[in-house]
Protein backbone atom coordinates (compact mmCIF):
# COMPACT_ATOMS: atom_id res chain seq x y z
CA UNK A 1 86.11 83.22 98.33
CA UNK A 2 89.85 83.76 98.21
CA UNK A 3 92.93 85.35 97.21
CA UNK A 4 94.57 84.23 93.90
CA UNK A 5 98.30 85.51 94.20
CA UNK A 6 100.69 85.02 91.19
CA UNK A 7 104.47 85.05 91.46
CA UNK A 8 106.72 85.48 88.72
CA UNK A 9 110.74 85.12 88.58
CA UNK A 10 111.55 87.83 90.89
CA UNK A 11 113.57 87.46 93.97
CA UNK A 12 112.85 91.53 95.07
CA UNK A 13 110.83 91.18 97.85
CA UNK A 14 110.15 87.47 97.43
CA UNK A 15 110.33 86.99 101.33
CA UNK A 16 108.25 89.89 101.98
CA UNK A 17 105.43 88.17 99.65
CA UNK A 18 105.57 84.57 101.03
CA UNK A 19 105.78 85.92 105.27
CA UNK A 20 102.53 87.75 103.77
CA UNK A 21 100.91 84.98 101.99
CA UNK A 22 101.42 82.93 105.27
CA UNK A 23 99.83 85.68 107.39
CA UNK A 24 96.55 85.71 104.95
CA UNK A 25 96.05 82.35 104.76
CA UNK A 26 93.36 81.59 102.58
CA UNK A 27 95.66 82.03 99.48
CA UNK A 28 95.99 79.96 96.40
CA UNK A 29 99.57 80.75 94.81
CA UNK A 30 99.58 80.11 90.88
CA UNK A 31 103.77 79.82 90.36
CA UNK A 32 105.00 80.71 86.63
CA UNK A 33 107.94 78.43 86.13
CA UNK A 34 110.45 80.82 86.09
CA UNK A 35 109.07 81.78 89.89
CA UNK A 36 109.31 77.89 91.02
CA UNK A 37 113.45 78.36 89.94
CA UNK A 38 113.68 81.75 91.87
CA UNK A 39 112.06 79.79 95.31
CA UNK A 40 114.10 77.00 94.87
CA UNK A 41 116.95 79.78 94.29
CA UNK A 42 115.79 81.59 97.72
CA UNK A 43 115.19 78.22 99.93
CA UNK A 44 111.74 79.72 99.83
CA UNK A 45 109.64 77.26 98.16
CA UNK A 46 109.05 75.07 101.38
CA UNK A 47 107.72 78.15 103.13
CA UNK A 48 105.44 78.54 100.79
CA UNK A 49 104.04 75.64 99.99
CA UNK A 50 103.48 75.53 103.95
CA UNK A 51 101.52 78.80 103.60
CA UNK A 52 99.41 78.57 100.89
CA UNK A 53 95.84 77.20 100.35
CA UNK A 54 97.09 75.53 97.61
CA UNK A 55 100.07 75.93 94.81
CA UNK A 56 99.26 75.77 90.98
CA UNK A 57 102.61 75.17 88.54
CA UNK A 58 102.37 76.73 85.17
CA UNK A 59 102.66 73.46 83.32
CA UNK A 60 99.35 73.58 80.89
CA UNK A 61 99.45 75.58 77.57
CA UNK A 62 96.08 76.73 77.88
CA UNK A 63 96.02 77.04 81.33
CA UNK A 64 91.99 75.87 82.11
CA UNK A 65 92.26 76.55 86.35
CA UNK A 66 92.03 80.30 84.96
CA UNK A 67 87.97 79.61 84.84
CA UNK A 68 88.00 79.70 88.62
CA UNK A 69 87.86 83.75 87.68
CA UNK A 70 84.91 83.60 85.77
CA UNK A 71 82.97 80.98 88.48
CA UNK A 72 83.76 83.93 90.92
CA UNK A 73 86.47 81.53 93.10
CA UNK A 74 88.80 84.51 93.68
CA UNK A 75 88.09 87.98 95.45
CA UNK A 76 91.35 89.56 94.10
CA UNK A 77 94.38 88.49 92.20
CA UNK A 78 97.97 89.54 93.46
CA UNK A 79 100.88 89.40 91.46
CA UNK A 80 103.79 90.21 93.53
CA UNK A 81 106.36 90.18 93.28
CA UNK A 82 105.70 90.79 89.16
CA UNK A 83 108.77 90.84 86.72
CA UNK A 84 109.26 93.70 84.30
CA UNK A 85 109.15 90.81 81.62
CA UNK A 86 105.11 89.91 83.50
CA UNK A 87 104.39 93.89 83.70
CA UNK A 88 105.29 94.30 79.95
CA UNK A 89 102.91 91.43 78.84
CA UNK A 90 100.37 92.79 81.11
CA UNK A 91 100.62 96.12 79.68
CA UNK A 92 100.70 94.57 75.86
CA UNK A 93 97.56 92.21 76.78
CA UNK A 94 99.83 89.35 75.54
CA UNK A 95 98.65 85.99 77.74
CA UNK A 96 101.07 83.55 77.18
CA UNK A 97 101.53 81.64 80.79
CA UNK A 98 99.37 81.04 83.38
CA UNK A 99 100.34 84.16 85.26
CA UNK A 100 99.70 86.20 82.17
CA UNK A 101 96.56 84.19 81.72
CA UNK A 102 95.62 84.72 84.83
CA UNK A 103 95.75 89.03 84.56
CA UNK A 104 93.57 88.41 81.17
CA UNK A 105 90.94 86.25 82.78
CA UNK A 106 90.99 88.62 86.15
CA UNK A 107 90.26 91.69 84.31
CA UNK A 108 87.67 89.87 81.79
CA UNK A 109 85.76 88.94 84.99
CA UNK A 110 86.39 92.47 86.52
CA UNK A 111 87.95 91.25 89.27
CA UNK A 112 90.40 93.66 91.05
CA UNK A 113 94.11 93.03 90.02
CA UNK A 114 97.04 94.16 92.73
CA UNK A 115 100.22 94.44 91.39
CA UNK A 116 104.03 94.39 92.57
CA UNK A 117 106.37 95.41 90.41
CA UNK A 118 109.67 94.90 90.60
CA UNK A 119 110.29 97.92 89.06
CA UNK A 120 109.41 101.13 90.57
CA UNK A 121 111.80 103.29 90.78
CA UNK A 122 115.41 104.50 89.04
CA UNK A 123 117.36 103.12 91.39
CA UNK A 124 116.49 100.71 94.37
CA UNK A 125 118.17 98.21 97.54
CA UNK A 126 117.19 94.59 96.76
CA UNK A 127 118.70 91.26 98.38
CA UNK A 128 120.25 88.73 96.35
CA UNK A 129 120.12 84.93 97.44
CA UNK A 130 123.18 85.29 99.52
CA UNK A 131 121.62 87.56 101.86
CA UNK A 132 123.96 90.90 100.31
CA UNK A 133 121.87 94.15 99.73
CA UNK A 134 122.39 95.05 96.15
CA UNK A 135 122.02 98.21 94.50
CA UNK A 136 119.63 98.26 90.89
CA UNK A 137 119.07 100.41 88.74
CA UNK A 138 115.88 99.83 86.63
CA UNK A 139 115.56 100.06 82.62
CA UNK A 140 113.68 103.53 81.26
CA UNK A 141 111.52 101.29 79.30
CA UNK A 142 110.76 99.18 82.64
CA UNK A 143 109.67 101.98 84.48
CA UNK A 144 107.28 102.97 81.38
CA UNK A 145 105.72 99.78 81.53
CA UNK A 146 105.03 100.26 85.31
CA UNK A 147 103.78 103.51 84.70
CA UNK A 148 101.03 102.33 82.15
CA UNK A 149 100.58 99.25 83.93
CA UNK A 150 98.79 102.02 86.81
CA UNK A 151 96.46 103.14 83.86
CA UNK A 152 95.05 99.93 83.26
CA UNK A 153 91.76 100.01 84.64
CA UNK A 154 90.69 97.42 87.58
CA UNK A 155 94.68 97.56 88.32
CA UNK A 156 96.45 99.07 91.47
CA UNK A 157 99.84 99.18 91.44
CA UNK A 158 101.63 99.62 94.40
CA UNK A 159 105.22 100.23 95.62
CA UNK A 160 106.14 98.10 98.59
CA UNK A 161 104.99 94.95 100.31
CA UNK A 162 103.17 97.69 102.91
CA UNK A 163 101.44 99.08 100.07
CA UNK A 164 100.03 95.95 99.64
CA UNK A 165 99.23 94.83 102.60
CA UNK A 166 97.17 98.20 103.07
CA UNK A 167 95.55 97.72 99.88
CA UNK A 168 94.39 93.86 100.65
CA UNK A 169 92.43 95.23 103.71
CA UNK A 170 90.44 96.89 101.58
CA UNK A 171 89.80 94.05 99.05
CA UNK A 172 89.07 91.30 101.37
């Protein structure tokens, strides 16, 4: 068994989440296309294609590798770092690409679901493709979602990449 860990178009904490994914190692990484942009974006995407298992593009409709869940492939999905656009959908069960797909067909199987959101808190540090720290200040309605995104059950949402790291030692 291993770790399923979706990325969405996020460049917060991007490098945080790829240095991890190399240090797991048994990880498949399911991309949404907006995520493959944001890698290229970050010179990231060679890093992580060299640590990850594997790397799955979101280029089906229906999105059939999400059956891995129910065959019991996966231990845990990660979705980090996860857009406020992915964290809405999640929160609104819509499943319209494979990383939204991929939340359905986790929970459906019960199997636990980390999340990352980009959005935590009313005003955070991030670092924009140049290397500058940046100063953002999330939406009201983004920080709702994130909030109700922690009442889903079979979801734990956590705050930081050390949050997560902490919380996949207990998964795996």
């Amino acid at each position: 068994m291993t770790v399923a860990w979706g990325i969405t178009g996020a460049g917060h904490l991007l490098r945080e989440c790829v240095n991890l994914i190399a240090e797991l190692g048994a990880v498949d990484v399911f991309l949404s296309r907006a995520a493959e942009e944001v890698l290229r974006i970050y010179r990231l995407d060679g890093d992580l294609r060299r640590a990850a298992q594997a790397v799955v593009r979101d280029t089906l409709a229906s999105a059939p590798i999400v059956g891995r869940f129910a065959r019991a492939r996966y231990r845990v999905l990660v979705v980090a770092p996860a857009t406020s656009n992915s964290v809405a959908k999640f929160v609104y069960g819509i499943s319209d690409s494979l990383i939204t797909n991929l939340f359905a067909q986790a929970g459906k199987n019960r199997v636990p679901i980390v999340v990352l959101p980009t959005d935590v808190a009313p005003a955070m540090d991030t670092v924009a493709p140049g290397g500058n720290v940046i100063k953002v200040y999330p939406r009201e309605v983004d920080l709702e979602n994130t909030a109700k995104l922690r009442r889903l059950p079979g979801v734990t949402v956590v705050e930081d990449v050390e949050g997560l790291r902490k919380c996949l030692t207990t998964c795996l």
